[in-house]
C-alpha atoms as a PDB file:
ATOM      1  CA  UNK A   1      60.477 -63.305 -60.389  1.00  0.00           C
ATOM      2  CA  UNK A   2      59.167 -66.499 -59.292  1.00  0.00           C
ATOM      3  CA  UNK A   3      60.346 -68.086 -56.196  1.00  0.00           C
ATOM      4  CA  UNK A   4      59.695 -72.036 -54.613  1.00  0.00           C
ATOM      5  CA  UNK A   5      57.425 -71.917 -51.580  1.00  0.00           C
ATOM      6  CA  UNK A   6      57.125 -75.319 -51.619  1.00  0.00           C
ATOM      7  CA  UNK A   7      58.054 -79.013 -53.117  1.00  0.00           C
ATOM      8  CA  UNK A   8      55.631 -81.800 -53.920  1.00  0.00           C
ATOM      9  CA  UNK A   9      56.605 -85.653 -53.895  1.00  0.00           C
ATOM     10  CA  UNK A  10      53.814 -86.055 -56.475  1.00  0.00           C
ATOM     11  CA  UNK A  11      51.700 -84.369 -59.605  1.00  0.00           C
ATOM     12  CA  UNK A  12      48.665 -84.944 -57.925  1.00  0.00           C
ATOM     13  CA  UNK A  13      50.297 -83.698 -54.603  1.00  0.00           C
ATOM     14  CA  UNK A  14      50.979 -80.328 -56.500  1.00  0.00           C
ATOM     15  CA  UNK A  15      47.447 -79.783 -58.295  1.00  0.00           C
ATOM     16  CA  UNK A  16      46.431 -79.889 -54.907  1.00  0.00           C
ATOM     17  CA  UNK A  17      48.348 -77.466 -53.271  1.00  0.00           C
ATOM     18  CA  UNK A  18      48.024 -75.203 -56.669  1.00  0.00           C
ATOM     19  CA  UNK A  19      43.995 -74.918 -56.287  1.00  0.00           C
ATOM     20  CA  UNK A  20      43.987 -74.457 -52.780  1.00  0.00           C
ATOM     21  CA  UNK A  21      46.470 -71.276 -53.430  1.00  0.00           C
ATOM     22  CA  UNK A  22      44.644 -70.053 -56.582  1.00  0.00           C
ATOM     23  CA  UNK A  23      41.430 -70.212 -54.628  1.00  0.00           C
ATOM     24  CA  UNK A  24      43.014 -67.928 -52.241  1.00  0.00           C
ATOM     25  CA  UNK A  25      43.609 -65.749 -55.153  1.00  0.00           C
ATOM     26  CA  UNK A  26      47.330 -66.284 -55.300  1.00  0.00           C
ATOM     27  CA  UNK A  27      49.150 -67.177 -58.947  1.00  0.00           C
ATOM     28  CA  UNK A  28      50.828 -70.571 -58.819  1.00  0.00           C
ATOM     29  CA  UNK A  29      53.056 -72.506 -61.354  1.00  0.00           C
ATOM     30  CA  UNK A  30      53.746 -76.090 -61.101  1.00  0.00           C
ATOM     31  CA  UNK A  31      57.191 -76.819 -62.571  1.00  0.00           C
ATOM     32  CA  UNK A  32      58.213 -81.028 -62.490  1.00  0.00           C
ATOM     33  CA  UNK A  33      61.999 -81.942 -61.208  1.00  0.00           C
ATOM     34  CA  UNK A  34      64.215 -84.053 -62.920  1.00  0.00           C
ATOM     35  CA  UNK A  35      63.882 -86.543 -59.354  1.00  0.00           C
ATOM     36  CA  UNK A  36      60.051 -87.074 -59.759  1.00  0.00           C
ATOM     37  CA  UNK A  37      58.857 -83.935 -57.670  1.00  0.00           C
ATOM     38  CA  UNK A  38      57.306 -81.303 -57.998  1.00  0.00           C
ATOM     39  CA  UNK A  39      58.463 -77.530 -57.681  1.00  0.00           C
ATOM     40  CA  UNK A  40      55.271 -74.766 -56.537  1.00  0.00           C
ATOM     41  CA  UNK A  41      56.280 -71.430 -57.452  1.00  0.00           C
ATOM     42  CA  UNK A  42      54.563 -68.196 -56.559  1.00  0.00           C
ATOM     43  CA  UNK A  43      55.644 -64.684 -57.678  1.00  0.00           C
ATOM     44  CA  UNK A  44      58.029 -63.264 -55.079  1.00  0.00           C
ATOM     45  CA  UNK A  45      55.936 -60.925 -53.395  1.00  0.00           C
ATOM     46  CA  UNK A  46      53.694 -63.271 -52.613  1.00  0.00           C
ATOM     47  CA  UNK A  47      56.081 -65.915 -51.386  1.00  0.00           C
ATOM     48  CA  UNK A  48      55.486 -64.509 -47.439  1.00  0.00           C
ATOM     49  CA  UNK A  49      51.735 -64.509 -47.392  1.00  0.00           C
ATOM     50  CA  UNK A  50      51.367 -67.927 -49.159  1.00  0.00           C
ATOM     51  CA  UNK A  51      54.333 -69.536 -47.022  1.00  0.00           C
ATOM     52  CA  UNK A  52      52.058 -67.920 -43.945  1.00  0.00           C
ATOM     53  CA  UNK A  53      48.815 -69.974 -45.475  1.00  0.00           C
ATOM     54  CA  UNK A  54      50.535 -72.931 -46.120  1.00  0.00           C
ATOM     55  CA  UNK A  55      51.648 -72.846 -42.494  1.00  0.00           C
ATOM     56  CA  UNK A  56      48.401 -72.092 -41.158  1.00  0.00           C
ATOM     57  CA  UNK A  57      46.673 -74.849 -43.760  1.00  0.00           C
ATOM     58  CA  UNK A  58      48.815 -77.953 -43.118  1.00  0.00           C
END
C-alpha cells in the first residue's frame, strides 16, 4: 500500500522531491491532483524513514 508523505504545489516541485528520495534508494510515485498539485507517495513502510529525511532535508 502506498501512502502520501508529502504534497507538491508543482510538477517540477515533485520531480524534485522524487529524485532526491530515489537517490536515497526509496520508491516514489508522483500522482497529479485534480487542484494542480502534486501527490508523493512512498510504499507504507517506508513512509517513517522518508517523512524523517524529508524533515531532516528541508
Amino acid at each position: 500500500m502506498w501512502q502520501v508523505v508529502y504534497i507538491a504545489t508543482d510538477e517540477s516541485e515533485a520531480c524534485k522531491i522524487k529524485e532526491r528520495l530515489t537517490k536515497e534508494g526509496f520508491l516514489v510515485k508522483i500522482e497529479a491532483m485534480d487542484d494542480g498539485g502534486y501527490q508523493i507517495l512512498v510504499p507504507e513502510i517506508e513512509a517513517e524513514d522518508v517523512h524523517q529525511f524529508l524533515n531532516e532535508s528541508y
